[in-house]
C-alpha atoms as a PDB file:
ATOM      1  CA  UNK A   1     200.233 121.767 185.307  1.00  0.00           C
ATOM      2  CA  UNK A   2     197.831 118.565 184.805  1.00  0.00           C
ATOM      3  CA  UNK A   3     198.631 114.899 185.325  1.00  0.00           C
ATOM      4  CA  UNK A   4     197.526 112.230 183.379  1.00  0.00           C
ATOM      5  CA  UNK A   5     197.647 108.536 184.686  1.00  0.00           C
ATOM      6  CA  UNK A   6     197.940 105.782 182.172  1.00  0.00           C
ATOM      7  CA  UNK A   7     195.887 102.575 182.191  1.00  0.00           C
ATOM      8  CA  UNK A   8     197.274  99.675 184.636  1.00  0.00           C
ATOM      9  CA  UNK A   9     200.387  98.658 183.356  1.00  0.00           C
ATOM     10  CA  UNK A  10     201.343 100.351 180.273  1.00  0.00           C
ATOM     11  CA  UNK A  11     204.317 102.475 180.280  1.00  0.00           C
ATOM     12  CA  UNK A  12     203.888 106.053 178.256  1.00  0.00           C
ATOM     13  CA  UNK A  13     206.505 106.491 176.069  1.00  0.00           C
ATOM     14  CA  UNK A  14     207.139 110.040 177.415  1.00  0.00           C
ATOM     15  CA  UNK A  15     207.401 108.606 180.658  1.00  0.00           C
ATOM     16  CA  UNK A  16     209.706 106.422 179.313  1.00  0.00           C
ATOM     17  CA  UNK A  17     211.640 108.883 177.817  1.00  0.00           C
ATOM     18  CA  UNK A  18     211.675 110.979 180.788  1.00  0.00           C
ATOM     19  CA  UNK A  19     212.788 108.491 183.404  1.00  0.00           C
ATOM     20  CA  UNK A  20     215.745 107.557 180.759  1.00  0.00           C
ATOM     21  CA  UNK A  21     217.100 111.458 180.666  1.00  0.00           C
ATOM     22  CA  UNK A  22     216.884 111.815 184.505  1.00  0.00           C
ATOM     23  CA  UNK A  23     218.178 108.666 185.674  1.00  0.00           C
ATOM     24  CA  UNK A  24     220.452 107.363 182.825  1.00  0.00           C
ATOM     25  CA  UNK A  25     221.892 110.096 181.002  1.00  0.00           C
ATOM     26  CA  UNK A  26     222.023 112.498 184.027  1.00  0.00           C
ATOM     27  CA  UNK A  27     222.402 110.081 187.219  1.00  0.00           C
ATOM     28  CA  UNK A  28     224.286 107.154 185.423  1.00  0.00           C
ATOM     29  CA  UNK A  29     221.963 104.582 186.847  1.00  0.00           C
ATOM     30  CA  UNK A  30     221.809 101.540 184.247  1.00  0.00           C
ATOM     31  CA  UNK A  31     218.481  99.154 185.123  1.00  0.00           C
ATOM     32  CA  UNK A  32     215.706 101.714 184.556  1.00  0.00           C
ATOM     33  CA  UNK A  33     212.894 100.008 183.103  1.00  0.00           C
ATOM     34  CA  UNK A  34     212.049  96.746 184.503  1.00  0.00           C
ATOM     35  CA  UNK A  35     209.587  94.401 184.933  1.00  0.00           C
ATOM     36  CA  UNK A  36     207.434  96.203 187.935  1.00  0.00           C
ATOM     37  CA  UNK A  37     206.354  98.663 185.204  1.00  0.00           C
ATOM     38  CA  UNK A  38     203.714  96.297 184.103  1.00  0.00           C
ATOM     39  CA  UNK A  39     202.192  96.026 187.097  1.00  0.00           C
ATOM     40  CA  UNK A  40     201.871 100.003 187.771  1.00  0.00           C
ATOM     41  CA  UNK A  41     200.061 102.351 187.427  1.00  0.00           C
ATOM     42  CA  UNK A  42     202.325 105.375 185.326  1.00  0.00           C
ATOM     43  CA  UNK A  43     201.082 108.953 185.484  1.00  0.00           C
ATOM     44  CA  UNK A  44     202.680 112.183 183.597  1.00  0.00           C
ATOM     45  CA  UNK A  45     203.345 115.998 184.819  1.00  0.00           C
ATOM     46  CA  UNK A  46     202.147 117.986 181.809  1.00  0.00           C
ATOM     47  CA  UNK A  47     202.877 121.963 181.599  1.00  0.00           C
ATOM     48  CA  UNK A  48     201.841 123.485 178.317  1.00  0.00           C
ATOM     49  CA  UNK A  49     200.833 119.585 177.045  1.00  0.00           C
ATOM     50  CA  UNK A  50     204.498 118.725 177.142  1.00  0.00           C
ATOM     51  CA  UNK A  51     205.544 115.868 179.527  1.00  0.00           C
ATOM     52  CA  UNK A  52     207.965 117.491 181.871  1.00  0.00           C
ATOM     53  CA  UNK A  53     207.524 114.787 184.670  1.00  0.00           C
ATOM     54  CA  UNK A  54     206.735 111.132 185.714  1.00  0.00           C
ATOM     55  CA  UNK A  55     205.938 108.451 188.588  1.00  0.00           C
ATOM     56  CA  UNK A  56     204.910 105.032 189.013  1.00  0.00           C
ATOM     57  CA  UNK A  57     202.499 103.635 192.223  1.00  0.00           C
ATOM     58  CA  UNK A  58     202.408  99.648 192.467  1.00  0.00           C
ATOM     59  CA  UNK A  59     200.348  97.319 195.206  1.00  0.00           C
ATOM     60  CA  UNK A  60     203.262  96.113 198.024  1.00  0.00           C
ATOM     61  CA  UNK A  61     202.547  92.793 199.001  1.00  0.00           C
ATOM     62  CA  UNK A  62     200.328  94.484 202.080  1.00  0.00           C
ATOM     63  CA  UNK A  63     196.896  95.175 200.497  1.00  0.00           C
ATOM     64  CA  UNK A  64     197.192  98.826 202.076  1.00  0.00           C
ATOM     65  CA  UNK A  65     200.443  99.820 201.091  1.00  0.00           C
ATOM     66  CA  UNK A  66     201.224 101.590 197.684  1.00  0.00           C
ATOM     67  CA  UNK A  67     204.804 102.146 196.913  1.00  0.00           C
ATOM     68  CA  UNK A  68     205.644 105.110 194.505  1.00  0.00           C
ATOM     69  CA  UNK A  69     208.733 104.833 192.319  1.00  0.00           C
ATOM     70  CA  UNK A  70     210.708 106.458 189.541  1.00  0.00           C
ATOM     71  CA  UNK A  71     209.638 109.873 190.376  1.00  0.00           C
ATOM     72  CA  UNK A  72     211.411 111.939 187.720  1.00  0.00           C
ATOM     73  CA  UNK A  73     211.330 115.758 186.762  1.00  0.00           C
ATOM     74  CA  UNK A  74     213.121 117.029 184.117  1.00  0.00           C
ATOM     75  CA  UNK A  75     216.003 119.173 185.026  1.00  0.00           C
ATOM     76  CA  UNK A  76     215.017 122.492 183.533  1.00  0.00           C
ATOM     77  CA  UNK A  77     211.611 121.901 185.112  1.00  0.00           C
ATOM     78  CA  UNK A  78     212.540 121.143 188.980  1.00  0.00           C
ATOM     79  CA  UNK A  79     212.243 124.026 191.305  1.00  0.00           C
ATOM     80  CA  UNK A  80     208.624 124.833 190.791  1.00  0.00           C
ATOM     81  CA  UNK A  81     206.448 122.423 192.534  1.00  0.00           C
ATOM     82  CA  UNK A  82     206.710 119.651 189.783  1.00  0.00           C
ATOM     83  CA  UNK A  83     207.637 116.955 191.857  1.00  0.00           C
ATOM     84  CA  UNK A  84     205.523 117.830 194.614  1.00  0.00           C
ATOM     85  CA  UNK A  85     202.879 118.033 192.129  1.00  0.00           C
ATOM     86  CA  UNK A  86     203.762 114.576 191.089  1.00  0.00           C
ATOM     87  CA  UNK A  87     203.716 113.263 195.250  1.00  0.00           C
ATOM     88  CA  UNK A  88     200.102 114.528 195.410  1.00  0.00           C
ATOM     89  CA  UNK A  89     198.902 112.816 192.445  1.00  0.00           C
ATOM     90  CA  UNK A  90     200.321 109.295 193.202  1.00  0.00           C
ATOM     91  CA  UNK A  91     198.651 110.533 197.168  1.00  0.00           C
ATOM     92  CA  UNK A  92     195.171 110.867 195.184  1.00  0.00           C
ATOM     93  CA  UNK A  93     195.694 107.915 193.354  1.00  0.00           C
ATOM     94  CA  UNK A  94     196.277 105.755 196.014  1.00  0.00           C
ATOM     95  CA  UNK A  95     193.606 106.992 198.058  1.00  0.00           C
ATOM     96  CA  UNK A  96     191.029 105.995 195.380  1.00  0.00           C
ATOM     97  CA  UNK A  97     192.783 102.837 195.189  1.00  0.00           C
ATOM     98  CA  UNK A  98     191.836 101.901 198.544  1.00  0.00           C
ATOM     99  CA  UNK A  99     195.575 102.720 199.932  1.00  0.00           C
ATOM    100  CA  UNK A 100     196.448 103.652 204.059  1.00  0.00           C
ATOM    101  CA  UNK A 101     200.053 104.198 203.807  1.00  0.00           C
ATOM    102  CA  UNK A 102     202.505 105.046 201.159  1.00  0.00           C
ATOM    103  CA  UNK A 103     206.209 104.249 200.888  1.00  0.00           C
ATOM    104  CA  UNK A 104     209.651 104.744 198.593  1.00  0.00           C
ATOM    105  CA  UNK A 105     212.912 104.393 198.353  1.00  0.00           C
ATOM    106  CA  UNK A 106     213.651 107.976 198.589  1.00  0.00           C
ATOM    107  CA  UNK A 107     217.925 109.184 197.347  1.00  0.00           C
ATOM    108  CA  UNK A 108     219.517 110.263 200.140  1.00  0.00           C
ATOM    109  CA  UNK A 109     220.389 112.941 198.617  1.00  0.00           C
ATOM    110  CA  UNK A 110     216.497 113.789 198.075  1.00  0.00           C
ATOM    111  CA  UNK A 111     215.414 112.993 201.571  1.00  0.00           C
ATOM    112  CA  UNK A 112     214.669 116.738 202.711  1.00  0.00           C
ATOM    113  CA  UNK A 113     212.565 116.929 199.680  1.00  0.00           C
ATOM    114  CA  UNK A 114     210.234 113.821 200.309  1.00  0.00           C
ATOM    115  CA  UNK A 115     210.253 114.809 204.151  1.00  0.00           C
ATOM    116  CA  UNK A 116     208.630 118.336 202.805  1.00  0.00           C
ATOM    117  CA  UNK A 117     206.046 116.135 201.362  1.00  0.00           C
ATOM    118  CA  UNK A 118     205.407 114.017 204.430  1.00  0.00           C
ATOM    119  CA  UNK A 119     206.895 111.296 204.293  1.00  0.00           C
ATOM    120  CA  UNK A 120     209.261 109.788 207.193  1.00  0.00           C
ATOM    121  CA  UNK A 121     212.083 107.647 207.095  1.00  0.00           C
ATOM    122  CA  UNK A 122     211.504 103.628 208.140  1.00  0.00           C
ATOM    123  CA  UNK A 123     214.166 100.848 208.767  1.00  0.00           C
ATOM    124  CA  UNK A 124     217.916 100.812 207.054  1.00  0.00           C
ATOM    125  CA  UNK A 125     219.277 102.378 204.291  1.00  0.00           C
ATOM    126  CA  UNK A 126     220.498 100.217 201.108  1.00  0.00           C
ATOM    127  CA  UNK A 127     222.636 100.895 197.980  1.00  0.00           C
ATOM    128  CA  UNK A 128     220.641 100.658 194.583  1.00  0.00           C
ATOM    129  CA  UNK A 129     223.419 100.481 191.630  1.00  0.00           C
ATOM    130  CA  UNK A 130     226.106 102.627 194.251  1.00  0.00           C
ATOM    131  CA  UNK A 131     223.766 105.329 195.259  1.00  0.00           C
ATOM    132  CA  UNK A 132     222.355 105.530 198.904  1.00  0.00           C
ATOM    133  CA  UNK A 133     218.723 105.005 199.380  1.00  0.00           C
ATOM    134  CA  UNK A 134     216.337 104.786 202.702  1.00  0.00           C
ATOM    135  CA  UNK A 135     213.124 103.631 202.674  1.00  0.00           C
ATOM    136  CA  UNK A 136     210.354 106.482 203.607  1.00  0.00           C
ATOM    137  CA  UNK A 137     206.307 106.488 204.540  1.00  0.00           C
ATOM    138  CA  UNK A 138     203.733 108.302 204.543  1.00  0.00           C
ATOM    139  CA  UNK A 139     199.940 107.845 205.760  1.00  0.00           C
ATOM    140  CA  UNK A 140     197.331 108.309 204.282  1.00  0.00           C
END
């Protein structure tokens, strides 16, 4: 597996593509691509040279703090260290970008998974479009 990051603010249009499969057609979320896309950085999961996976990592408003987003995996491709693949290349990324701390809005139904990776749940939960969500962090 390789990742490939795409230059500041432009959106891949497998990563595009990917994000759409996982979180339209299979989770029935309906705002997927919005305007914080062109202000983040995109990368892709590549096995083989085909695009099986994707994140974003945008600035927060603290200089320190990079929140990752829109990690997707393609369901035929989870299982096998794709997404945490995907975790340690926005955790690279970040690091080179100066970052101290990470953070994301983690499913609950995906916690376990991120907490595997590190990262540990901060403040409330919320509801994005119906579906349960708590903020999580990780240092860097």
């Amino acid at each position: 597996m390789d990742c490939i990051w795409s230059e500041y603010g432009e959106l891949p249009e497998a990563a595009a593509a990917i994000r759409t499969e996982v979180f339209v057609h299979e989770q029935g979320f309906c705002n997927e691509l919005d305007e914080i896309d062109s202000r983040s950085w995109h990368v892709l999961l590549r096995r083989g040279g085909r695009a099986i996976g994707t994140a974003r990592i945008f600035f927060e408003e603290e200089n320190d703090t990079i929140h990752i987003g829109r990690v997707a995996v393609l369901r035929e491709e989870r299982g096998g260290g794709s997404g945490s693949a995907l975790l340690r290349a926005c955790s690279e990324k970040a690091r080179q970008l100066g970052a101290a701390r990470l953070v994301l809005g983690a499913q609950c139904r995906a916690m376990d998974f991120y907490t595997k990776n590190g990262f540990q749940p901060f403040g409330g939960g919320y509801m994005d479009e119906g579906c349960p969500h708590q903020m999580m962090e990780k240092k860097l």
